[in-house]
PDB file of N, CA and C in Angstrom:
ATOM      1  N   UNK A   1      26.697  34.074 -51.853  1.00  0.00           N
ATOM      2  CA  UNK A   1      27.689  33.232 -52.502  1.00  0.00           C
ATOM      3  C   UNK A   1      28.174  32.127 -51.562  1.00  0.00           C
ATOM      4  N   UNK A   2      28.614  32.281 -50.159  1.00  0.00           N
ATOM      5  CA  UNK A   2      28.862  31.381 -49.763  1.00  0.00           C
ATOM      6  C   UNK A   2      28.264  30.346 -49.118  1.00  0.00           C
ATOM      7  N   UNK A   3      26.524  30.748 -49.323  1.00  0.00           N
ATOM      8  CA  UNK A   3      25.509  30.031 -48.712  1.00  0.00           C
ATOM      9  C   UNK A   3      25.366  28.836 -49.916  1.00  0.00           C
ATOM     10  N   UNK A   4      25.694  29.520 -50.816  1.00  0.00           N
ATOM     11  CA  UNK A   4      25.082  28.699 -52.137  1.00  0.00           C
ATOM     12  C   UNK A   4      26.498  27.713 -52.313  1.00  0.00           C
ATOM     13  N   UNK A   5      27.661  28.585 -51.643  1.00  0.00           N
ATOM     14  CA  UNK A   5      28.430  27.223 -51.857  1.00  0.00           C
ATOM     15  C   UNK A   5      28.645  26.184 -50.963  1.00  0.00           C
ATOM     16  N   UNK A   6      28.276  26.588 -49.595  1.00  0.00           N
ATOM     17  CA  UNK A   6      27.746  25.481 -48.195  1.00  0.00           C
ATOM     18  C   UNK A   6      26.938  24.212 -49.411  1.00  0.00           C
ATOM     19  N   UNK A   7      25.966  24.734 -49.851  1.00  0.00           N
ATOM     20  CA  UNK A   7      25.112  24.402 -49.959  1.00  0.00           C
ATOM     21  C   UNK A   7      25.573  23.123 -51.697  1.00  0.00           C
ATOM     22  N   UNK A   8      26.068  23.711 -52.354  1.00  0.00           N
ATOM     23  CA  UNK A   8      26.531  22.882 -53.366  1.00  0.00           C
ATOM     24  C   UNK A   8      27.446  21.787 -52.736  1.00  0.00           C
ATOM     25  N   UNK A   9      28.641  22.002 -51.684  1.00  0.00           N
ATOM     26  CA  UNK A   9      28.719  21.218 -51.012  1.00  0.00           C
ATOM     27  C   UNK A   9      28.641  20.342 -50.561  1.00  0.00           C
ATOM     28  N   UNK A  10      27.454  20.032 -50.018  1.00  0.00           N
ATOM     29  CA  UNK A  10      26.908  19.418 -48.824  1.00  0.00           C
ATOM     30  C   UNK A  10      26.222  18.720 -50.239  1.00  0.00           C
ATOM     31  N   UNK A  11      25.396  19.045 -50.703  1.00  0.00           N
ATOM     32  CA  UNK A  11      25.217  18.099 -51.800  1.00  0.00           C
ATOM     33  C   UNK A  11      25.891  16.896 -52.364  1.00  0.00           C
ATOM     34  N   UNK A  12      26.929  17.625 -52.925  1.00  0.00           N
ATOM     35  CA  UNK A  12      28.285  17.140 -53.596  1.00  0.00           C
ATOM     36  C   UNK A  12      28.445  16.132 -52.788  1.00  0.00           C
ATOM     37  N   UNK A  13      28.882  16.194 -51.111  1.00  0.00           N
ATOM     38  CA  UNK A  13      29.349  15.196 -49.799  1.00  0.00           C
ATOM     39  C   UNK A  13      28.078  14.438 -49.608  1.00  0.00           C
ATOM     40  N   UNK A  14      27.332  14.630 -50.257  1.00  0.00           N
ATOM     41  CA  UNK A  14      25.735  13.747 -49.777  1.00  0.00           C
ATOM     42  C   UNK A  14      24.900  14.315 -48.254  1.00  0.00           C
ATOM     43  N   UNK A  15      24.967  15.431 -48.490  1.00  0.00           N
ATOM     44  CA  UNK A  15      24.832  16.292 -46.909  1.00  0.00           C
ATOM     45  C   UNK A  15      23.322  15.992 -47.408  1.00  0.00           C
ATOM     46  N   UNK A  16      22.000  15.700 -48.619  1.00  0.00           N
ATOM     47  CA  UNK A  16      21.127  15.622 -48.726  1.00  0.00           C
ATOM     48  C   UNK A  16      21.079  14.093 -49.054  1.00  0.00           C
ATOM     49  N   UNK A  17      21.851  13.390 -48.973  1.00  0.00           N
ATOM     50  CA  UNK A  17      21.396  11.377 -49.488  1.00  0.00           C
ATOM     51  C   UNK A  17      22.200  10.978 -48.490  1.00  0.00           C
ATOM     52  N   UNK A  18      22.931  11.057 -47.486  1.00  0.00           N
ATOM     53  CA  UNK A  18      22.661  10.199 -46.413  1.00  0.00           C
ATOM     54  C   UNK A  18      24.163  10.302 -45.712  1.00  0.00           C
ATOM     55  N   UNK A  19      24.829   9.861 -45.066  1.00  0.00           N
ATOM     56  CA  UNK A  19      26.203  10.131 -44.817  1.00  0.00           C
ATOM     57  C   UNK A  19      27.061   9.378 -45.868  1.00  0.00           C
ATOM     58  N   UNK A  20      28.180  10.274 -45.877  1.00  0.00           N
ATOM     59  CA  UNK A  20      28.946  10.092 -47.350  1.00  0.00           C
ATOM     60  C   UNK A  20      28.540   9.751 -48.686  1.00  0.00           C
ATOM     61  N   UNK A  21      27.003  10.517 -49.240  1.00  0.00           N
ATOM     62  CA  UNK A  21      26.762  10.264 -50.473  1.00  0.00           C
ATOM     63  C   UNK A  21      25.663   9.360 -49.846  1.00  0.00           C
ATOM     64  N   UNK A  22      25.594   8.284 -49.500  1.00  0.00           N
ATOM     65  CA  UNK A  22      24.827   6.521 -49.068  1.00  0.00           C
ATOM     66  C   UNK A  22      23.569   7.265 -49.940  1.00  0.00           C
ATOM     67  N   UNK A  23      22.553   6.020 -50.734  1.00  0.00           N
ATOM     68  CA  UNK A  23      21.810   6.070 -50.855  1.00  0.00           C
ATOM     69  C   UNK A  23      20.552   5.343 -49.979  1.00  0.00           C
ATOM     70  N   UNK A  24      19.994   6.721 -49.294  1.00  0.00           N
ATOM     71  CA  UNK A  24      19.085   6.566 -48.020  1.00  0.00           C
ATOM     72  C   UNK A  24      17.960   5.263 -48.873  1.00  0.00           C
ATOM     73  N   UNK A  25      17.413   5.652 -49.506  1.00  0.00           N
ATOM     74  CA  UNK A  25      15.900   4.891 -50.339  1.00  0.00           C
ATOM     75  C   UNK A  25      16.514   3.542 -50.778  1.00  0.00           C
ATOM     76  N   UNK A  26      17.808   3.440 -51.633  1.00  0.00           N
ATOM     77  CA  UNK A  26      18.139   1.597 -51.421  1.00  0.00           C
ATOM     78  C   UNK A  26      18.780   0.843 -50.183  1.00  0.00           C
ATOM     79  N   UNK A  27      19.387   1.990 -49.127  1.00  0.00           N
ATOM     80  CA  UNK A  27      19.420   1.284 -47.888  1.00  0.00           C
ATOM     81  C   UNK A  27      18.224   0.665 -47.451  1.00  0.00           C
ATOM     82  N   UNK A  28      17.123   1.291 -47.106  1.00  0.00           N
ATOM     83  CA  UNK A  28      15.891   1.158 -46.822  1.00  0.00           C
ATOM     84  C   UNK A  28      15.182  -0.381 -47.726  1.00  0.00           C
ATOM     85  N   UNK A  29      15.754   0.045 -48.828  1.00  0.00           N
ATOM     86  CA  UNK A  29      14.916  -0.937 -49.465  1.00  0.00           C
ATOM     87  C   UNK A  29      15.448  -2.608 -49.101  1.00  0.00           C
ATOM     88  N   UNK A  30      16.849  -2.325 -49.369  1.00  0.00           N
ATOM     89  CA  UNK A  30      17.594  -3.569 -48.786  1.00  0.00           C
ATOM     90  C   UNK A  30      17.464  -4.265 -47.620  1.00  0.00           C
ATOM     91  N   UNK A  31      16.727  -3.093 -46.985  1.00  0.00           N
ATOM     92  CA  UNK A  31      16.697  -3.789 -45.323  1.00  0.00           C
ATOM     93  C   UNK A  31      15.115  -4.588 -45.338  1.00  0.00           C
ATOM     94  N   UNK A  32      14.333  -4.228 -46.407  1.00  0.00           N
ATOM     95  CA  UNK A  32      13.096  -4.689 -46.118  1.00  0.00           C
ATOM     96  C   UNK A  32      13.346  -6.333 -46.549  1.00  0.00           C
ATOM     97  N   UNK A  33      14.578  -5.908 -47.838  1.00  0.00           N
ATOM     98  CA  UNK A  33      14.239  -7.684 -48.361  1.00  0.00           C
ATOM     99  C   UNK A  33      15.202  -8.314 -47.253  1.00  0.00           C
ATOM    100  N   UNK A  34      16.167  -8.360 -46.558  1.00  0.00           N
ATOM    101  CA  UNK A  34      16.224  -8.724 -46.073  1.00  0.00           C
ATOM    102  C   UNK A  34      15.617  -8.727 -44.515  1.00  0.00           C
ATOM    103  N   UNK A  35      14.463  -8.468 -43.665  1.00  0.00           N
ATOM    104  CA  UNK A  35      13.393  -9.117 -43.358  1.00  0.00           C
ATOM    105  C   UNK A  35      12.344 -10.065 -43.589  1.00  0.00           C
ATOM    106  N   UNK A  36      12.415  -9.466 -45.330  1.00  0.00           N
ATOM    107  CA  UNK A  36      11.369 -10.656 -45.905  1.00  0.00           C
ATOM    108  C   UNK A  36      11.782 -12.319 -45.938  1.00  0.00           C
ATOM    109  N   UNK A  37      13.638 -11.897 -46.475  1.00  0.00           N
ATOM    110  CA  UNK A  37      14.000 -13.121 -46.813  1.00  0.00           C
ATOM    111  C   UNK A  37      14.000 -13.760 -45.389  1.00  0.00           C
ATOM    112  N   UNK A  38      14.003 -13.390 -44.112  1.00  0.00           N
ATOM    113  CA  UNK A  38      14.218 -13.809 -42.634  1.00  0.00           C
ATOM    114  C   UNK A  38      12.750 -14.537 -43.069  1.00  0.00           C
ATOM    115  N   UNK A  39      11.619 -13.862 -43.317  1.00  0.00           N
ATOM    116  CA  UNK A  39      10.078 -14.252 -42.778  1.00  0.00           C
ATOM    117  C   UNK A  39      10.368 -15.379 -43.652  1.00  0.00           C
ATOM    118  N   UNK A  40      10.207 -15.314 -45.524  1.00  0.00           N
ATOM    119  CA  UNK A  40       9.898 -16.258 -46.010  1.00  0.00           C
ATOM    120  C   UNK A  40      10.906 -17.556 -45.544  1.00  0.00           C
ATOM    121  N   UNK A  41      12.161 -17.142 -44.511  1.00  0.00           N
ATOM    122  CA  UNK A  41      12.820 -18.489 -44.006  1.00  0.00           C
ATOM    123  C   UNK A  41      12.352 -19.580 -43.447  1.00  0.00           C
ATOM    124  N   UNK A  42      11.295 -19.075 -42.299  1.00  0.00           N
ATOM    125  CA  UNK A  42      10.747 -19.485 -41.694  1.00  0.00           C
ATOM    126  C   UNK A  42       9.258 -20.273 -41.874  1.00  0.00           C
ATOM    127  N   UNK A  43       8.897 -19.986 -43.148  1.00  0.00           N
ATOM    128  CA  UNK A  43       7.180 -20.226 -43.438  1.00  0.00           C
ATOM    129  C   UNK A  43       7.397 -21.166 -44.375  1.00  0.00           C
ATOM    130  N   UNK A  44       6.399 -22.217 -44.398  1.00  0.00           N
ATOM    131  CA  UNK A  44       6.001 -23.530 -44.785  1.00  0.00           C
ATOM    132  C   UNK A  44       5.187 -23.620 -45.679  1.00  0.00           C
ATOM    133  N   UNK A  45       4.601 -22.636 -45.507  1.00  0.00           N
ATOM    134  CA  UNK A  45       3.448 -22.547 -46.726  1.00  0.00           C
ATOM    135  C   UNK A  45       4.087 -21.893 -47.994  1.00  0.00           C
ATOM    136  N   UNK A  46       3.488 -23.195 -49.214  1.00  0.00           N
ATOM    137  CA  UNK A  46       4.118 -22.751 -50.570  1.00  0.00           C
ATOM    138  C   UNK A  46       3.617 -20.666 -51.050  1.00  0.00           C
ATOM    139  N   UNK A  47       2.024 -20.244 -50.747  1.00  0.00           N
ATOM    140  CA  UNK A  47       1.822 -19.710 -51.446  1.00  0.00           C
ATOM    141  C   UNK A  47       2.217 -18.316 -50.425  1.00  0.00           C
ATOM    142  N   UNK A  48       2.492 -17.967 -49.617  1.00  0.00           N
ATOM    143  CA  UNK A  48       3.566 -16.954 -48.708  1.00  0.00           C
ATOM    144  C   UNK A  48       5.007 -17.383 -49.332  1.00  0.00           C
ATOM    145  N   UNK A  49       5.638 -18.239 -49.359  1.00  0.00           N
ATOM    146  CA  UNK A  49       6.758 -17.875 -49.923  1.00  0.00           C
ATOM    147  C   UNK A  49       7.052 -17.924 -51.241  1.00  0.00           C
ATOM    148  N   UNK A  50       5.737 -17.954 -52.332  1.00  0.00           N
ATOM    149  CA  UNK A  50       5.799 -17.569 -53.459  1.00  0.00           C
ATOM    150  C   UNK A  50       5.523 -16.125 -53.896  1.00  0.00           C
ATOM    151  N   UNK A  51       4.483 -15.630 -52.878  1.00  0.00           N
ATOM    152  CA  UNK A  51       4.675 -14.058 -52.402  1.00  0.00           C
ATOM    153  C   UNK A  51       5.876 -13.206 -52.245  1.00  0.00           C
ATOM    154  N   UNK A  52       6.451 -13.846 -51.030  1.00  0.00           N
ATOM    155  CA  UNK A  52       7.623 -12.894 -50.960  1.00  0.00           C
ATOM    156  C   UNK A  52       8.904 -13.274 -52.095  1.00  0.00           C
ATOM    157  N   UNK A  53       9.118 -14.798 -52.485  1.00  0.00           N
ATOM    158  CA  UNK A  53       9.825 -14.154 -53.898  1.00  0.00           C
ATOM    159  C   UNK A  53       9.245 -13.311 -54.812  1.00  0.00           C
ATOM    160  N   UNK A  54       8.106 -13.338 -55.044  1.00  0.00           N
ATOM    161  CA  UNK A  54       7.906 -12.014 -56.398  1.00  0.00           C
ATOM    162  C   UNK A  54       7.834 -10.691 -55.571  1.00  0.00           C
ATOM    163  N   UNK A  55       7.908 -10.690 -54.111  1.00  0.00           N
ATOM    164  CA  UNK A  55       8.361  -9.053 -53.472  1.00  0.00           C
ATOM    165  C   UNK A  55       9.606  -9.068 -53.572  1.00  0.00           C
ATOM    166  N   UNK A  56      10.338 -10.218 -53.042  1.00  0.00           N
ATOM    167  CA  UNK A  56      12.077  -9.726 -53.433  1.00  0.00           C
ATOM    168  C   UNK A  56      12.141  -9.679 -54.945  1.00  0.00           C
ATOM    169  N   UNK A  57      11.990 -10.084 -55.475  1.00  0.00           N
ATOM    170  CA  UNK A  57      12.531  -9.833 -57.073  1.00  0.00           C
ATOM    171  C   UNK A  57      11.844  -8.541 -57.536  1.00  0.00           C
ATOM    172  N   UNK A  58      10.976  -7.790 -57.271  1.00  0.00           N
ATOM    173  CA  UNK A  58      10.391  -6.744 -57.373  1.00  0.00           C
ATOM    174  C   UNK A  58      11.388  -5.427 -56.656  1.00  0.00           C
ATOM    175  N   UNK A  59      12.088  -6.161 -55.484  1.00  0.00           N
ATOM    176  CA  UNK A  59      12.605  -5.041 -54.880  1.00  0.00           C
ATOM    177  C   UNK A  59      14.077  -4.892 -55.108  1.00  0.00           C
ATOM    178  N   UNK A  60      14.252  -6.326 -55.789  1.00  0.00           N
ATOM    179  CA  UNK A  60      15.858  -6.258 -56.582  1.00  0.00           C
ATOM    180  C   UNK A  60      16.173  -5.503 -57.439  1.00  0.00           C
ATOM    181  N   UNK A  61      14.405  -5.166 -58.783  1.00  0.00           N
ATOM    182  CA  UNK A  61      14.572  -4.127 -59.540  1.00  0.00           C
ATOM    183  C   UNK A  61      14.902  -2.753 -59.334  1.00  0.00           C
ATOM    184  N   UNK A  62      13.599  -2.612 -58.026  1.00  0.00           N
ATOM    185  CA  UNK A  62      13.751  -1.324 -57.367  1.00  0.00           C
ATOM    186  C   UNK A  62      14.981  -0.446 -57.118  1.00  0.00           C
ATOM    187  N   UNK A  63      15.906  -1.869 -56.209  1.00  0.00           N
ATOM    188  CA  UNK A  63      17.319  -1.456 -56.105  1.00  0.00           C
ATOM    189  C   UNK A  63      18.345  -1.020 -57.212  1.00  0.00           C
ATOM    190  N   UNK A  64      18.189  -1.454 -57.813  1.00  0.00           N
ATOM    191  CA  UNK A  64      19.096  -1.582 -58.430  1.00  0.00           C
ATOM    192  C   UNK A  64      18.497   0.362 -59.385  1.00  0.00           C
ATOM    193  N   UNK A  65      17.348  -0.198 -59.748  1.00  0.00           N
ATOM    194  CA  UNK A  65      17.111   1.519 -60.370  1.00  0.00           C
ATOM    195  C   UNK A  65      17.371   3.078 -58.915  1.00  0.00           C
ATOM    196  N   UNK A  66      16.998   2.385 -57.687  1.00  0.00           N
ATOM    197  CA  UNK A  66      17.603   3.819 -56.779  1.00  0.00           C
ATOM    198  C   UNK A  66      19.143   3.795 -57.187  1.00  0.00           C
ATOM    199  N   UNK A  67      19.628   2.457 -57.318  1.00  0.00           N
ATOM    200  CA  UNK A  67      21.431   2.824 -57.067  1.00  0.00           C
ATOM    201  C   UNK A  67      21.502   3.682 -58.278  1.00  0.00           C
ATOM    202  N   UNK A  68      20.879   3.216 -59.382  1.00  0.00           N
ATOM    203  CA  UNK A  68      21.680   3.698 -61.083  1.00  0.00           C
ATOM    204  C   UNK A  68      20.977   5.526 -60.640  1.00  0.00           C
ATOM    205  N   UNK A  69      19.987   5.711 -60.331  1.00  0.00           N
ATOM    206  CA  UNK A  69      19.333   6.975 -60.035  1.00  0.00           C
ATOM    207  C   UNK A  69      20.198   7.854 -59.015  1.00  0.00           C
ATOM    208  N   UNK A  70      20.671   7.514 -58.346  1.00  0.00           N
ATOM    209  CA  UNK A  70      21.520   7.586 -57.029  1.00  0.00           C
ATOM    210  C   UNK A  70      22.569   8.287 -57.427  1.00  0.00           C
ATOM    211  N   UNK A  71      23.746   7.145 -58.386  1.00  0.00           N
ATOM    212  CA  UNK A  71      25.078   7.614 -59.023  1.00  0.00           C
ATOM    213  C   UNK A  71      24.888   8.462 -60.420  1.00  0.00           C
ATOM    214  N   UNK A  72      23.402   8.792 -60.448  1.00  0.00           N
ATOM    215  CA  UNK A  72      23.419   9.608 -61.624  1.00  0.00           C
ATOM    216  C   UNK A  72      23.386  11.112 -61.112  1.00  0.00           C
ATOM    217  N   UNK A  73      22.619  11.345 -59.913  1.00  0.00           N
ATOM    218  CA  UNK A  73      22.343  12.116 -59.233  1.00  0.00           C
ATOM    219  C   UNK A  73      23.538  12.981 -58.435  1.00  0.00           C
ATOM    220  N   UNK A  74      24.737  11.885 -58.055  1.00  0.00           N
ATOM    221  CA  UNK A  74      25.702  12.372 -57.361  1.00  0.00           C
ATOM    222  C   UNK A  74      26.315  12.568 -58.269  1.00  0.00           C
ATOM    223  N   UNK A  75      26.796  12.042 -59.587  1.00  0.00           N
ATOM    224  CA  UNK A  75      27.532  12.646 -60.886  1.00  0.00           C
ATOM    225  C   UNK A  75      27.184  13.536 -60.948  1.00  0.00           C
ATOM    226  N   UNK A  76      25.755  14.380 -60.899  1.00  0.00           N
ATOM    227  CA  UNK A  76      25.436  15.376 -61.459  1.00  0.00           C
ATOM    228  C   UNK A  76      25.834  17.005 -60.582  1.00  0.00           C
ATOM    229  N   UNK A  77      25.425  15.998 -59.299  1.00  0.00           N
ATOM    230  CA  UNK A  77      25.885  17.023 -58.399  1.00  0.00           C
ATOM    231  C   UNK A  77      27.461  17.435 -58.151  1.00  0.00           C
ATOM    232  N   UNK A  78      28.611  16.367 -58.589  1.00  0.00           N
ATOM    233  CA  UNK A  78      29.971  16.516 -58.249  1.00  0.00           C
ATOM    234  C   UNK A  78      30.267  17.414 -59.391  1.00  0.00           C
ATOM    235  N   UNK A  79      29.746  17.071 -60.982  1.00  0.00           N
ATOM    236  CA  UNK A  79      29.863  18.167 -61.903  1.00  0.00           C
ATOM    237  C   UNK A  79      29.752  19.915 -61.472  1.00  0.00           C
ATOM    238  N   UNK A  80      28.268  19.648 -60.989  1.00  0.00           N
ATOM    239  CA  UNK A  80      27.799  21.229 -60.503  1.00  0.00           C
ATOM    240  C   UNK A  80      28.920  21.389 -59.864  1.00  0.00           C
ATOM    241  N   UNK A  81      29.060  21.114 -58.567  1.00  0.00           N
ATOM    242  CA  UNK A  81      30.210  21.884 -57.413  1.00  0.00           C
ATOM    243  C   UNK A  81      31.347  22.148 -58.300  1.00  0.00           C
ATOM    244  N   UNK A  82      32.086  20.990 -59.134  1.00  0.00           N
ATOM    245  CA  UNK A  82      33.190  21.466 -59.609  1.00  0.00           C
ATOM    246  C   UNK A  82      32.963  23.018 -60.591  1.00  0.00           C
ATOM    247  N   UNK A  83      31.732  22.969 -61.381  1.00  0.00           N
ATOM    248  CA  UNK A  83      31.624  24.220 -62.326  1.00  0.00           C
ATOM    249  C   UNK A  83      31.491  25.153 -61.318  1.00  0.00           C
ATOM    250  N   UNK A  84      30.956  25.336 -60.476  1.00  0.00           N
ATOM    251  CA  UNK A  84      30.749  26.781 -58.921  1.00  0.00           C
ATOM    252  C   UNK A  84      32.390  26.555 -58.511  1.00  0.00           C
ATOM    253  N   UNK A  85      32.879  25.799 -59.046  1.00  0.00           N
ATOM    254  CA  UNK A  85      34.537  25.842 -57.913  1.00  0.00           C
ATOM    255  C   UNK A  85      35.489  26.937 -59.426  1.00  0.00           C
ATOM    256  N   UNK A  86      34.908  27.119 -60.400  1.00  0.00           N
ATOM    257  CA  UNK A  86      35.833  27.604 -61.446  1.00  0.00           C
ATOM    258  C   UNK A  86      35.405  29.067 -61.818  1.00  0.00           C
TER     259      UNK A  86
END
């Protein structure tokens, strides 16, 4: 019982998505576009920085579906803990 409630826990606190809840996979992702947007700053050539806009706009979607996946995930988990807390 009290392993399982460590364990609902730590969930609940994001002890499995990153410190305080953070979503690890759109941090990550955010950090790539912004590298890209650094590279495509720098490059002259039309058909590289017509590349990396259709990678950032690709990874804007991305984001945005880890976040909605993310806060669906931690809803689900703050539900659980509260039903194990009753």
């Amino acid at each position: 019982d009290i392993l399982n409630m460590i364990d609902s826990r730590m969930r609940h606190t994001g002890g499995g998505s990153g410190a305080a809840g953070e979503n690890i996979i759109g941090r990550e992702m955010r950090r790539g576009a912004e590298a890209i947007k650094q590279i495509m700053s720098q490059q002259k050539d039309p058909k590289v920085i017509k590349f990396c806009e259709r990678v950032l706009a690709g990874l804007a979607r991305d984001i945005v579906r880890s976040d909605e996946d993310h806060a669906r995930r931690m809803k689900e988990e703050q539900q659980e803990y509260d039903l194990s807390q009753n």
